[in-house]
N, C-alpha and C. Protein backbone atom coordinates (compact mmCIF):
# COMPACT_ATOMS: atom_id res chain seq x y z
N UNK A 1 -0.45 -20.71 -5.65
CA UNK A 1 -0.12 -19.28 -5.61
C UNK A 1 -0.02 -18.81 -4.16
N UNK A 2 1.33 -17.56 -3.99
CA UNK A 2 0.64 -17.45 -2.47
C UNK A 2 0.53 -16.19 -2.57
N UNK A 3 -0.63 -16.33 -1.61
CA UNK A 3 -1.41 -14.86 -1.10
C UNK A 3 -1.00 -14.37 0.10
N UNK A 4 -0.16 -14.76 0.94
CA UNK A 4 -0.14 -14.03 2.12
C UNK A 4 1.13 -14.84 2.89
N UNK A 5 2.49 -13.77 3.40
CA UNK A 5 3.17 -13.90 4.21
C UNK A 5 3.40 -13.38 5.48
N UNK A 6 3.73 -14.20 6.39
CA UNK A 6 3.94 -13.95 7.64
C UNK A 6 5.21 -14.69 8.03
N UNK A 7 6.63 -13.71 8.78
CA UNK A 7 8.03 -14.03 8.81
C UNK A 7 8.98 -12.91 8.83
N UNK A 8 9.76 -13.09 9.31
CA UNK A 8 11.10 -12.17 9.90
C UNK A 8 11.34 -11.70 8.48
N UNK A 9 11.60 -10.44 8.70
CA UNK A 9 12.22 -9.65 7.67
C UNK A 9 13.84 -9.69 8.04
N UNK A 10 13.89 -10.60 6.76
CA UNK A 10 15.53 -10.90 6.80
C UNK A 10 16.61 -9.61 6.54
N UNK A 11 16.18 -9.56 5.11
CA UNK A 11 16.96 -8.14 4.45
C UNK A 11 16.07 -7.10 3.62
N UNK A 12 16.65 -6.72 3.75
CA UNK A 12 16.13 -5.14 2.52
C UNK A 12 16.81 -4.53 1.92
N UNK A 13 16.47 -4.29 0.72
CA UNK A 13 17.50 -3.52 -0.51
C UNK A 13 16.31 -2.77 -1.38
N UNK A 14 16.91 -1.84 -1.06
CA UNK A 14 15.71 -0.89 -1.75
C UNK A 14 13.92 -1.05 -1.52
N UNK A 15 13.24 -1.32 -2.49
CA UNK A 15 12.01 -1.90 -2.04
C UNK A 15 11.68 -3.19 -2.25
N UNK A 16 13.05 -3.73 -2.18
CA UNK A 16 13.06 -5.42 -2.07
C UNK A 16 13.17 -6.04 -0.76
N UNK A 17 12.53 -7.26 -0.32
CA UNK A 17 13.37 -7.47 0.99
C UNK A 17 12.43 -8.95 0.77
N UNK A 18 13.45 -9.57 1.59
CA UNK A 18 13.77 -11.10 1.69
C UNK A 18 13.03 -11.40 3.31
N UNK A 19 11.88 -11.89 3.31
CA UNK A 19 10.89 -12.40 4.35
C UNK A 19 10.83 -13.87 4.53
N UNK A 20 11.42 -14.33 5.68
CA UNK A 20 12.20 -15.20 5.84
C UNK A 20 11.08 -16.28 6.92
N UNK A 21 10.50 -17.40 6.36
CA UNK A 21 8.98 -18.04 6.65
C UNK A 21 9.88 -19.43 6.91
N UNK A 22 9.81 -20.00 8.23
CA UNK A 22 10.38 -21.29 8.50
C UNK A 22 11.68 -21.84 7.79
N UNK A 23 12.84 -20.53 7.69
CA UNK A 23 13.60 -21.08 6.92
C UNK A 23 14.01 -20.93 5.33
N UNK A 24 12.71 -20.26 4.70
CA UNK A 24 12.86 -20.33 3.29
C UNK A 24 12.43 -18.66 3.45
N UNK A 25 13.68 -18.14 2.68
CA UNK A 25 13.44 -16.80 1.99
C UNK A 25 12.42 -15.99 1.05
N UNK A 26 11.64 -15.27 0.89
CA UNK A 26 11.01 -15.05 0.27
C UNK A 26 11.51 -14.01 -0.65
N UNK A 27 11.39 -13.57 -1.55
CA UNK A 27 11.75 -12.23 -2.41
C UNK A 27 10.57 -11.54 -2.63
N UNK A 28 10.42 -10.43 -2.13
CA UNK A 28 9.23 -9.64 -2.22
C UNK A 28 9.27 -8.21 -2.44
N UNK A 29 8.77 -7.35 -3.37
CA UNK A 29 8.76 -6.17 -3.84
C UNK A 29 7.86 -5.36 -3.53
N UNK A 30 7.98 -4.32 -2.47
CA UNK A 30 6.91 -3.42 -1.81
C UNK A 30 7.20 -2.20 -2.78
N UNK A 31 5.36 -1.49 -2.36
CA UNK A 31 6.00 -0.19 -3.24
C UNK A 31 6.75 0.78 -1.74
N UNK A 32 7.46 1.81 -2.61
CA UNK A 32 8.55 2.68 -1.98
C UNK A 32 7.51 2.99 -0.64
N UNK A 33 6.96 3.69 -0.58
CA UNK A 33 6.42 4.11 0.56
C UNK A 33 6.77 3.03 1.77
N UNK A 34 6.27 1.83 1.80
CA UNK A 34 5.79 1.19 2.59
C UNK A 34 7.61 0.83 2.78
N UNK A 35 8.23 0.34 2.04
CA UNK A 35 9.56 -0.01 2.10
C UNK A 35 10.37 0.73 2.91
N UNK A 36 10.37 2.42 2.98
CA UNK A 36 10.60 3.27 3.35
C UNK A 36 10.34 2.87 4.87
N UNK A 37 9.55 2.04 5.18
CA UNK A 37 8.66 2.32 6.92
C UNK A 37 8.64 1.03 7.29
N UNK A 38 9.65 0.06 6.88
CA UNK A 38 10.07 -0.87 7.80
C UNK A 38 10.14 -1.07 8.70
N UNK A 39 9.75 -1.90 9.79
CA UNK A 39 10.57 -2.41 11.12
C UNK A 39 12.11 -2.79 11.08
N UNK A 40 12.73 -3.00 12.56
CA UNK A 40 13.97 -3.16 12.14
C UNK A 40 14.12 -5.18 11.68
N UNK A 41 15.43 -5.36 10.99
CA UNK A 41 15.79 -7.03 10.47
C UNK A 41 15.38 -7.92 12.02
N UNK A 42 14.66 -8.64 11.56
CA UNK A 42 14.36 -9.54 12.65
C UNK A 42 13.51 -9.32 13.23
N UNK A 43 12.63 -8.27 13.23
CA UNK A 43 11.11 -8.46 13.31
C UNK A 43 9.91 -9.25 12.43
N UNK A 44 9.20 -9.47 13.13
CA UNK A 44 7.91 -10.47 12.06
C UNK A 44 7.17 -9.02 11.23
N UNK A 45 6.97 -9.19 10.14
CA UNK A 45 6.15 -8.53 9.24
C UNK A 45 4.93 -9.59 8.71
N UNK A 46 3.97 -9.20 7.96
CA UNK A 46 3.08 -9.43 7.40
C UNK A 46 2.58 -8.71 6.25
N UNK A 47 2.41 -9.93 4.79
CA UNK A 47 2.33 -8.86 3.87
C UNK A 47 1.15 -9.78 2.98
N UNK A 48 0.31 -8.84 2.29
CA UNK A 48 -0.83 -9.90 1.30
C UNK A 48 0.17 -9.51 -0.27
N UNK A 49 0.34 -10.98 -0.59
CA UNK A 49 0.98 -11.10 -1.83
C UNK A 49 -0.03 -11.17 -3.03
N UNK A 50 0.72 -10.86 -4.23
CA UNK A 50 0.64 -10.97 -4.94
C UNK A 50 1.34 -11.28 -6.21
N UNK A 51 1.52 -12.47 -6.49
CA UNK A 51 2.56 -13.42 -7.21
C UNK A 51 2.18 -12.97 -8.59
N UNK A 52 2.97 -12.84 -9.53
CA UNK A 52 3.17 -12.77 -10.80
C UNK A 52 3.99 -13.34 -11.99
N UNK A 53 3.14 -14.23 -12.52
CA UNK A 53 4.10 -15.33 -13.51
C UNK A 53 3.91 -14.86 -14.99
N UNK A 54 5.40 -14.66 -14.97
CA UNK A 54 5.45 -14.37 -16.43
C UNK A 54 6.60 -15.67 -17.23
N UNK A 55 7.34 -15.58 -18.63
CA UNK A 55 7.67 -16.87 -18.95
C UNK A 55 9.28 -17.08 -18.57
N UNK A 56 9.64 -15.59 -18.54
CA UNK A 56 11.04 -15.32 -17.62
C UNK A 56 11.17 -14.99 -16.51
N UNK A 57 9.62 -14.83 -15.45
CA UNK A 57 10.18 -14.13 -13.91
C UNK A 57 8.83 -15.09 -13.30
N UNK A 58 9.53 -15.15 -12.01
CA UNK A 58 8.35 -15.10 -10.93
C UNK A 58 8.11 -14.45 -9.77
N UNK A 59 7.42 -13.38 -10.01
CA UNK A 59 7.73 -12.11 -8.90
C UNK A 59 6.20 -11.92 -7.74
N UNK A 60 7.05 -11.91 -6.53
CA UNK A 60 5.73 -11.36 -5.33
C UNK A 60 6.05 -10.03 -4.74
N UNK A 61 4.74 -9.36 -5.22
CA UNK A 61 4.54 -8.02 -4.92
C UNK A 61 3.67 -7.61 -3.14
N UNK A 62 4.47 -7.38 -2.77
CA UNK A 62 3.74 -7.35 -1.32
C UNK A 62 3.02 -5.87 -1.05
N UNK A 63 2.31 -6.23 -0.21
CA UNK A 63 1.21 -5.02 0.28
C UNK A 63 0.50 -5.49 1.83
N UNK A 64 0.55 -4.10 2.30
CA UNK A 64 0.25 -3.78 3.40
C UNK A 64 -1.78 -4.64 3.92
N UNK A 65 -2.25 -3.98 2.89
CA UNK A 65 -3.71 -4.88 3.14
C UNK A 65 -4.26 -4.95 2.16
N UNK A 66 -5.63 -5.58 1.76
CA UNK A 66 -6.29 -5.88 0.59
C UNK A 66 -6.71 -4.96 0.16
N UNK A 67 -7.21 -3.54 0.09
CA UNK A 67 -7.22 -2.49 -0.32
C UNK A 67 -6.33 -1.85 -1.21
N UNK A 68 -5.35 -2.06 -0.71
CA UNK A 68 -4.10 -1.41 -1.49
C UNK A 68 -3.67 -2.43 -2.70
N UNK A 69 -3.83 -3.94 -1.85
CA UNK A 69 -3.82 -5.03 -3.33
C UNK A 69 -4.81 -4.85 -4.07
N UNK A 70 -6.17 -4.35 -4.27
CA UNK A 70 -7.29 -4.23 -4.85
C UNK A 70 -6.74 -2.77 -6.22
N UNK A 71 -6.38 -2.29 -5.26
CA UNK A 71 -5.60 -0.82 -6.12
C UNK A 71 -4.74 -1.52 -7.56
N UNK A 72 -3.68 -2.11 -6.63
CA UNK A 72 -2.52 -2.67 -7.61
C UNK A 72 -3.14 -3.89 -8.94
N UNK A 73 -4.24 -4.51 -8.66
CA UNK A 73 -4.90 -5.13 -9.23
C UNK A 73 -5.41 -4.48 -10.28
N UNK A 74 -6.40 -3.41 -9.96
CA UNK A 74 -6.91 -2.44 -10.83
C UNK A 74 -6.06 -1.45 -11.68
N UNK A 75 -4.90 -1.41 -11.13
CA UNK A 75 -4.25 -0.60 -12.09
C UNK A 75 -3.44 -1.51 -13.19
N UNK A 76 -3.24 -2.88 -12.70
CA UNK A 76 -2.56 -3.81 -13.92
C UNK A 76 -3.67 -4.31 -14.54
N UNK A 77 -4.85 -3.99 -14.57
CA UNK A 77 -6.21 -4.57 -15.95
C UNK A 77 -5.97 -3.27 -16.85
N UNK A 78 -5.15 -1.74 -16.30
CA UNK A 78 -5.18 -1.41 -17.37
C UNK A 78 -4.30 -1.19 -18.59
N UNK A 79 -4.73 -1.43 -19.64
CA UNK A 79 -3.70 -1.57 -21.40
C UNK A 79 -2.46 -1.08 -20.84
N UNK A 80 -1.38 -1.51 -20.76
CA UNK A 80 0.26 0.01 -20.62
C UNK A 80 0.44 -0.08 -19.19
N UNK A 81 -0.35 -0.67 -18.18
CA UNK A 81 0.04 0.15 -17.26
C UNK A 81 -0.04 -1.86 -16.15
N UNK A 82 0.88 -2.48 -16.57
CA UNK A 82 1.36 -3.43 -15.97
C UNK A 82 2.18 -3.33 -14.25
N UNK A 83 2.66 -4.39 -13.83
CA UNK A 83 2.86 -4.37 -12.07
C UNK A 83 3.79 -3.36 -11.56
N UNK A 84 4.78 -3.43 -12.70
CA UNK A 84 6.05 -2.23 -12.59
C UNK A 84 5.50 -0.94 -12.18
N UNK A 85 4.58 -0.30 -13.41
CA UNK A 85 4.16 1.11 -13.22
C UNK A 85 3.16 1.16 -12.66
N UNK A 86 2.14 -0.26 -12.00
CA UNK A 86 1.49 0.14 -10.38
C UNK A 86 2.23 0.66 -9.30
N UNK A 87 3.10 -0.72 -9.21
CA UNK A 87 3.83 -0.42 -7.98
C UNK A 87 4.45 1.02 -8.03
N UNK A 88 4.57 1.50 -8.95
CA UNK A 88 5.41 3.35 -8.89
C UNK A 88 4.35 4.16 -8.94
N UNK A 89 2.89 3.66 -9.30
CA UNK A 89 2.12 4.89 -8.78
C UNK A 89 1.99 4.85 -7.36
N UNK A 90 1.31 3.98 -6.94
CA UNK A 90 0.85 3.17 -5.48
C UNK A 90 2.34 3.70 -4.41
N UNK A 91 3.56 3.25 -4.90
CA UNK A 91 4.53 3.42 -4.12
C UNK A 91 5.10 4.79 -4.16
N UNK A 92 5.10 5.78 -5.64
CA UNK A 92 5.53 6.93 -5.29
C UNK A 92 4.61 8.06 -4.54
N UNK A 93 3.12 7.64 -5.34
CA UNK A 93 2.16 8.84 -4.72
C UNK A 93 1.28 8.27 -3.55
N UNK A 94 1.06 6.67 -3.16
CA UNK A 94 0.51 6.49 -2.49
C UNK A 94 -1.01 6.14 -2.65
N UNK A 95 -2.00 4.93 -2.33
CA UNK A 95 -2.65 4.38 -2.76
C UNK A 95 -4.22 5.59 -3.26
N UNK A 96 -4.61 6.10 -1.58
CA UNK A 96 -4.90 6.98 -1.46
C UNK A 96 -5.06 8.52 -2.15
N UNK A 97 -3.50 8.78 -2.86
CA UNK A 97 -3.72 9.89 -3.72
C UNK A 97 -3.72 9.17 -4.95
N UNK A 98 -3.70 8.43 -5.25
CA UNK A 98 -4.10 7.76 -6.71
C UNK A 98 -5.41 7.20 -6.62
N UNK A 99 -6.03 6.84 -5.47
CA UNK A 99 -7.59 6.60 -5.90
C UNK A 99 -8.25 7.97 -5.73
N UNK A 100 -8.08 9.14 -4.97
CA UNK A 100 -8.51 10.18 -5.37
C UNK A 100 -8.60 10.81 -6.73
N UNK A 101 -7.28 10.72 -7.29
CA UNK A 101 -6.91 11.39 -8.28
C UNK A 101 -8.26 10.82 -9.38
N UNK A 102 -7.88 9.25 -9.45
CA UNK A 102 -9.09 8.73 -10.25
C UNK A 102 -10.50 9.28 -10.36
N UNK A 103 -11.13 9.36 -8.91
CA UNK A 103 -12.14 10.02 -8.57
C UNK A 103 -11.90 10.80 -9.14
N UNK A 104 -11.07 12.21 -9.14
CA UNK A 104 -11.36 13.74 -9.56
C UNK A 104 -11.31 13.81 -10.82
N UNK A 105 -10.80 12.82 -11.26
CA UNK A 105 -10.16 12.40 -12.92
C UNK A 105 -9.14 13.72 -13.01
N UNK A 106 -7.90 13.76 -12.26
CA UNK A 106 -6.88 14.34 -12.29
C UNK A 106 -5.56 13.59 -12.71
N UNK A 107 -5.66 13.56 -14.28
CA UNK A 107 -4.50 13.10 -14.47
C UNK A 107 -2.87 13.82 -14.26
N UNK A 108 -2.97 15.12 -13.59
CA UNK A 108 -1.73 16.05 -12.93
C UNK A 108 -1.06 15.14 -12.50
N UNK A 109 -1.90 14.38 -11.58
CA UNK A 109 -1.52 13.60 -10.63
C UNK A 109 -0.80 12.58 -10.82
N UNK A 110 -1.30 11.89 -11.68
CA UNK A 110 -0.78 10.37 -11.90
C UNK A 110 0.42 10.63 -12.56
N UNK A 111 0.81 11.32 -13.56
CA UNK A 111 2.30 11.30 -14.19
C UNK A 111 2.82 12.14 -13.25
N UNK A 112 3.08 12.49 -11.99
CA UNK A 112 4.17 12.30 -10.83
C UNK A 112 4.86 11.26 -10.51
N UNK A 113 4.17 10.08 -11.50
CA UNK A 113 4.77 8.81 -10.75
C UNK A 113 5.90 8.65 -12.06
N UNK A 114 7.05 7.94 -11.57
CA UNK A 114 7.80 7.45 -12.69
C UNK A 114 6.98 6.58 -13.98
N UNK A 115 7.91 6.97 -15.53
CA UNK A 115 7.11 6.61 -15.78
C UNK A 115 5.61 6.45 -16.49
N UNK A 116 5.05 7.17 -15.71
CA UNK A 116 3.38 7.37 -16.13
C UNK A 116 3.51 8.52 -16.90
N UNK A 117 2.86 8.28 -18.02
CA UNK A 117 2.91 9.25 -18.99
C UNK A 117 1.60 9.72 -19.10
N UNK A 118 1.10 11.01 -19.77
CA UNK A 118 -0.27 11.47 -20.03
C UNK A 118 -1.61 10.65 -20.46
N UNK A 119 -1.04 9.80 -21.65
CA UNK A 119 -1.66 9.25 -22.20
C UNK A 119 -1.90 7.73 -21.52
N UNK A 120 -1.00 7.48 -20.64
CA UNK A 120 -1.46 6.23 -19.82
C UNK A 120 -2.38 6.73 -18.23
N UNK A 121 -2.31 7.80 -18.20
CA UNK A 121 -2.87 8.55 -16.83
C UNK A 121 -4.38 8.79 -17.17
N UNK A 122 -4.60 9.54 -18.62
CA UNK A 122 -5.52 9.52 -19.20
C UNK A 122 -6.60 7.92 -18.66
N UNK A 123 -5.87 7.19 -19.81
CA UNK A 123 -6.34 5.57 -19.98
C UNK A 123 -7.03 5.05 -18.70
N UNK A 124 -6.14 5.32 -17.49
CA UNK A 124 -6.50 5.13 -15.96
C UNK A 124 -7.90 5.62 -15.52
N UNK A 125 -7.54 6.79 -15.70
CA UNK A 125 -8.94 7.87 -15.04
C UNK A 125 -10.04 6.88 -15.95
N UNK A 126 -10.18 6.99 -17.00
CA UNK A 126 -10.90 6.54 -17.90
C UNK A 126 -11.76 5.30 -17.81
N UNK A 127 -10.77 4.06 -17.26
CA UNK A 127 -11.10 2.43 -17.07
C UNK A 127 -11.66 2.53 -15.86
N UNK A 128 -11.16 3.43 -14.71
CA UNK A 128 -11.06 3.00 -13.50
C UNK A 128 -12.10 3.90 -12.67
N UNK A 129 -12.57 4.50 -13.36
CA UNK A 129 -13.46 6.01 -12.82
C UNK A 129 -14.24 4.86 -11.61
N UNK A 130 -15.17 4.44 -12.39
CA UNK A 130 -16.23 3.50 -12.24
C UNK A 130 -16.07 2.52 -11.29
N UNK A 131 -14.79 2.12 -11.09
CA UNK A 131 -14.82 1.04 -10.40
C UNK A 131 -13.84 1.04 -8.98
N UNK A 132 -13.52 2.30 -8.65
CA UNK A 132 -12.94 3.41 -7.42
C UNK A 132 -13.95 3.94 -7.19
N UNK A 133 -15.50 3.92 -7.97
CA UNK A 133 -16.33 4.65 -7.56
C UNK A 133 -16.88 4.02 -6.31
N UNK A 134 -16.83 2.44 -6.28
CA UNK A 134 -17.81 1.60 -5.13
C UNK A 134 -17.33 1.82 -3.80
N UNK A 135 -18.71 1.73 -3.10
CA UNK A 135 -18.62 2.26 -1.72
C UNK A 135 -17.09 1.52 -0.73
N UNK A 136 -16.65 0.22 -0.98
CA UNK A 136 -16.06 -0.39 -0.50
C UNK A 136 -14.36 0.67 -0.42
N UNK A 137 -14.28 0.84 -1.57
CA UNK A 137 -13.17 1.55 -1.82
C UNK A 137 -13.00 3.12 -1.44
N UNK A 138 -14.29 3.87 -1.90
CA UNK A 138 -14.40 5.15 -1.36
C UNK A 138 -14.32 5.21 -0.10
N UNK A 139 -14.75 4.53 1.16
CA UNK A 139 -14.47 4.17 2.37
C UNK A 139 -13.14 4.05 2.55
N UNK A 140 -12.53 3.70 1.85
CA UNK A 140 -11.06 3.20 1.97
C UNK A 140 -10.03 4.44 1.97
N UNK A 141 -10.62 5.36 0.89
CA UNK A 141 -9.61 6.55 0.89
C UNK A 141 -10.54 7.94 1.80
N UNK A 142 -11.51 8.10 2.24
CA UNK A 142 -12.21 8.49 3.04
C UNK A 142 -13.22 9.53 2.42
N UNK A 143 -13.64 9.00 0.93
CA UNK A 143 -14.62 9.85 0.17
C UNK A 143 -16.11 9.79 1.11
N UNK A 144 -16.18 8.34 1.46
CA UNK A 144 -17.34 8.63 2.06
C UNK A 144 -17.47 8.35 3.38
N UNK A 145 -18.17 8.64 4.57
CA UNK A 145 -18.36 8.53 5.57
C UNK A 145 -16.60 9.09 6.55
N UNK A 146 -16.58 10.12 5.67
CA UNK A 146 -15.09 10.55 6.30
C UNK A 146 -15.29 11.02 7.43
N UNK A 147 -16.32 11.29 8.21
CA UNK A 147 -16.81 11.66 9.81
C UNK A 147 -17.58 10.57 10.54
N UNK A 148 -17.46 9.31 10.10
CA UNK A 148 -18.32 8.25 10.96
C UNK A 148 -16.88 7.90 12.08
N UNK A 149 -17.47 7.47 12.53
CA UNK A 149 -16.43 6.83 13.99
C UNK A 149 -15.70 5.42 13.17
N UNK A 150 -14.57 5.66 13.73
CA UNK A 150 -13.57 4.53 13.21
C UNK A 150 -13.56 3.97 14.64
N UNK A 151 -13.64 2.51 14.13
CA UNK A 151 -13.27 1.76 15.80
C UNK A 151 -11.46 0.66 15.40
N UNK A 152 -10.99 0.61 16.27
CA UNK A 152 -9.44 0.40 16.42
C UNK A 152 -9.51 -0.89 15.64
N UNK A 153 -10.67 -1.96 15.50
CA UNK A 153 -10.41 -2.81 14.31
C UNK A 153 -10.29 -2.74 12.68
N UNK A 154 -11.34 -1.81 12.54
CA UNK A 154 -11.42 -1.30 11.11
C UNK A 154 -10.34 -0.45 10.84
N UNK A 155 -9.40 0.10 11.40
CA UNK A 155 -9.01 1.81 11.16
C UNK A 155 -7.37 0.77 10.40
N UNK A 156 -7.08 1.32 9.25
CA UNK A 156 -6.19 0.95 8.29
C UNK A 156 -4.90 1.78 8.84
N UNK A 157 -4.65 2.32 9.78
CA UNK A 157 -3.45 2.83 10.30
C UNK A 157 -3.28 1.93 10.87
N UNK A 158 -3.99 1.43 12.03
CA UNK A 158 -3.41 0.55 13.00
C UNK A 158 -3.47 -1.08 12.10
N UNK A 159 -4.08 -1.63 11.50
CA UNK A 159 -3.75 -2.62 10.67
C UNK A 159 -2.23 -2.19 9.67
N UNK A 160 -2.25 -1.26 9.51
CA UNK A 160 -0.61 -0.86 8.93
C UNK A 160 0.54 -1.25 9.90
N UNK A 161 0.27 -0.79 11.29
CA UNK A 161 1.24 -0.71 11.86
C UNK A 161 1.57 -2.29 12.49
N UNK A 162 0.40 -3.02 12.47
CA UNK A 162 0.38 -4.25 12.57
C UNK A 162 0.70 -5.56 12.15
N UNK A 163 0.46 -4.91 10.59
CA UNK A 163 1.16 -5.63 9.24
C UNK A 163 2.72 -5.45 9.57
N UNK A 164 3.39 -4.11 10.30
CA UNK A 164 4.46 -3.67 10.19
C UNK A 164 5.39 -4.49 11.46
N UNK A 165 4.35 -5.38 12.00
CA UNK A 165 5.30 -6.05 13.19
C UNK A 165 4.87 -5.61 14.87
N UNK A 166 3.83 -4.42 14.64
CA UNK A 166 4.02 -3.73 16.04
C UNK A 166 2.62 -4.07 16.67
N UNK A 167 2.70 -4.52 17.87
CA UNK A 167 1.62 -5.13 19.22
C UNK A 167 0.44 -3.65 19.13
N UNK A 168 -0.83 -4.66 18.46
CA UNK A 168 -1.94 -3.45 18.10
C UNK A 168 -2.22 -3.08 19.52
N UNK A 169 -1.76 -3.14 20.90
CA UNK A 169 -2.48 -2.14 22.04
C UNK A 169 -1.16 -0.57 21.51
N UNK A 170 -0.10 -0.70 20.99
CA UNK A 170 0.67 0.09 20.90
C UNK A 170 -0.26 1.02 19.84
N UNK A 171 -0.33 0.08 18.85
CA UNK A 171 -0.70 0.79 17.31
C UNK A 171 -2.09 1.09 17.71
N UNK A 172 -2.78 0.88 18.32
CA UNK A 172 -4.04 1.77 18.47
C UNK A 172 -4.12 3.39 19.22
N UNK A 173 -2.89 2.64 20.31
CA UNK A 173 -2.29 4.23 21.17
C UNK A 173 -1.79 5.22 20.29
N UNK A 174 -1.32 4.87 19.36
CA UNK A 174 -0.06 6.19 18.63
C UNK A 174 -1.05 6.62 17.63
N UNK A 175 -1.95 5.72 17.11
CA UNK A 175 -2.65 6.03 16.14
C UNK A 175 -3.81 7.03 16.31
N UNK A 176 -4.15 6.85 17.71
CA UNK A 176 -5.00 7.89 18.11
C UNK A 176 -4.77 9.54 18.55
N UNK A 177 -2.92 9.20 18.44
CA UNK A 177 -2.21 10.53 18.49
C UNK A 177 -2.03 11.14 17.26
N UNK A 178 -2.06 10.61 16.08
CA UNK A 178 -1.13 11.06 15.08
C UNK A 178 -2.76 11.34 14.72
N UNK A 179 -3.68 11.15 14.57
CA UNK A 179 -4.73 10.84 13.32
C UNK A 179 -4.87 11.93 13.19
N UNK A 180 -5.26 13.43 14.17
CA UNK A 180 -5.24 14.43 14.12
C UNK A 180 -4.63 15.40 13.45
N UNK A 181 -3.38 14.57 12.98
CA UNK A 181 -2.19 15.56 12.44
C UNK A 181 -1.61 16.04 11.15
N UNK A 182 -2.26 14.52 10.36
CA UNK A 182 -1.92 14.66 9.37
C UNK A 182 -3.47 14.00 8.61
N UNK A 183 -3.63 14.21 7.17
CA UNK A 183 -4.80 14.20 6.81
C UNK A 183 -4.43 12.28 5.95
N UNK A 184 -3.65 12.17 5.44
CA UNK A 184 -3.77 11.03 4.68
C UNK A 184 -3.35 9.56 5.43
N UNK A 185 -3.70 8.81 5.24
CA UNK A 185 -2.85 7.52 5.80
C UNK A 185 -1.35 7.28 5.66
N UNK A 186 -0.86 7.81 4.83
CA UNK A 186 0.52 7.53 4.69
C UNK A 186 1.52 8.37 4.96
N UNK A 187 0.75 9.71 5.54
CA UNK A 187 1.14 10.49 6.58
C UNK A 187 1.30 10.08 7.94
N UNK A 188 -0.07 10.12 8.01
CA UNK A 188 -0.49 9.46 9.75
C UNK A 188 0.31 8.57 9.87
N UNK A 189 0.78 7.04 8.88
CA UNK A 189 1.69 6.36 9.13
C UNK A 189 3.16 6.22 9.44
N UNK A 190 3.67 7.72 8.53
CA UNK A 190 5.52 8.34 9.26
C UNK A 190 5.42 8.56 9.72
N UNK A 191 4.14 9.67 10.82
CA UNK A 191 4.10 10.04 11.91
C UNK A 191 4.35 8.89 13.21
N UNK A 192 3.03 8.16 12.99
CA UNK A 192 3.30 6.94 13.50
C UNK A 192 4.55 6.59 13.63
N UNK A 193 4.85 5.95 12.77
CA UNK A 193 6.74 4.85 13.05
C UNK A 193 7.69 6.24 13.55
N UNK A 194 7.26 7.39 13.50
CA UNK A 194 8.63 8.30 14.18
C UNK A 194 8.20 8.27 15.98
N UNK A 195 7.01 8.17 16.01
CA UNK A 195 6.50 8.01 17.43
C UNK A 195 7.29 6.45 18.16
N UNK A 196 6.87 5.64 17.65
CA UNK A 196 6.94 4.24 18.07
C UNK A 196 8.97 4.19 18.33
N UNK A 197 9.07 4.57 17.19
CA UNK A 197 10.46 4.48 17.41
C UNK A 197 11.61 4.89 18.32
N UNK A 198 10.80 5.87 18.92
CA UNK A 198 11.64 6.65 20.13
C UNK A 198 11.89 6.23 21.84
């Protein structure tokens, strides 16, 4: 199975793109967000996979870091709500406002995503309360210790922007500009790539 690529981003088509490792292409399916915030073709990316065998496909779902694969994981243990309609929560609303949502048990939230219907949003809050509750994860979306000091290794912006191809003395600089500005990670992160890019 593979868990983890590193390689030139060949092409992109939609939130598909072809990551190109000594020669051999990869086919890999990000959710929208992250797809959206590419580097340009021919930069190195880095992505933690997640392969999926079924008896007609064999599909790798890529993600930014193990957090966000931990998400996508947890949302395919539940009944209805398989890799497709992770990746469209995770990718339309973002990892972050879907592990909140869980927390608040706001299912408003979750049927924003394509797709997600009441009764599968329900199901979510429900399975998953409990297990978005652990400290590992609440850290992650900033339930807890949302005022402790982040140091430039731990901080999931600059591992974003890093995953994304870009030299962490850069991604620690921009990141320390934007953090102020916007409240979520996947904010701070367009902010980010509109900075870098100029």
């Amino acid at each position: 199975m593979i868990g983890r690529l590193r390689g030139e981003l060949a092409e992109v088509e939609g939130s598909t793109v072809i990551v190109d490792v000594a020669g051999v292409g990869y086919q890999v399916t990000l959710p929208e967000y992250v797809a959206a915030m590419l580097p340009p073709l021919g930069d190195e990316v880095v992505f933690r996979i997640r392969q999926v065998v079924r008896e007609d496909s064999n599909t790798l779902y890529g993600f930014l870091d193990a957090e966000q694969l931990r998400l996508f994981d947890l949302l395919c243990e539940v009944k209805g709500c398989g890799p497709r309609l992770a990746m469209s929560l995770i990718g339309q609303l973002g990892e972050e406002t879907v592990a909140q949502a869980i927390l608040g048990q706001d299912a408003r939230v979750l049927v924003r995503a394509s797709g997600v219907g009441l009764k599968l949003a329900e199901r979510i809050l429900l399975e998953l309360k409990d297990k978005v509750r652990e400290d590992s994860f609440l850290r992650r979306t900033g339930q807890v210790q949302r005022a402790a000091a982040r140091t430039p290794e731990s901080d999931t912006l600059v591992d974003a922007l890093v995953a994304l191809g870009y030299r962490r003395p850069d991604a620690e600089s921009v990141a320390r500009e934007v953090r102020g500005q916007a409240e979520t990670v996947e904010e701070q992160l367009k902010l980010a790539l509109r900075q870098l890019s100029k």
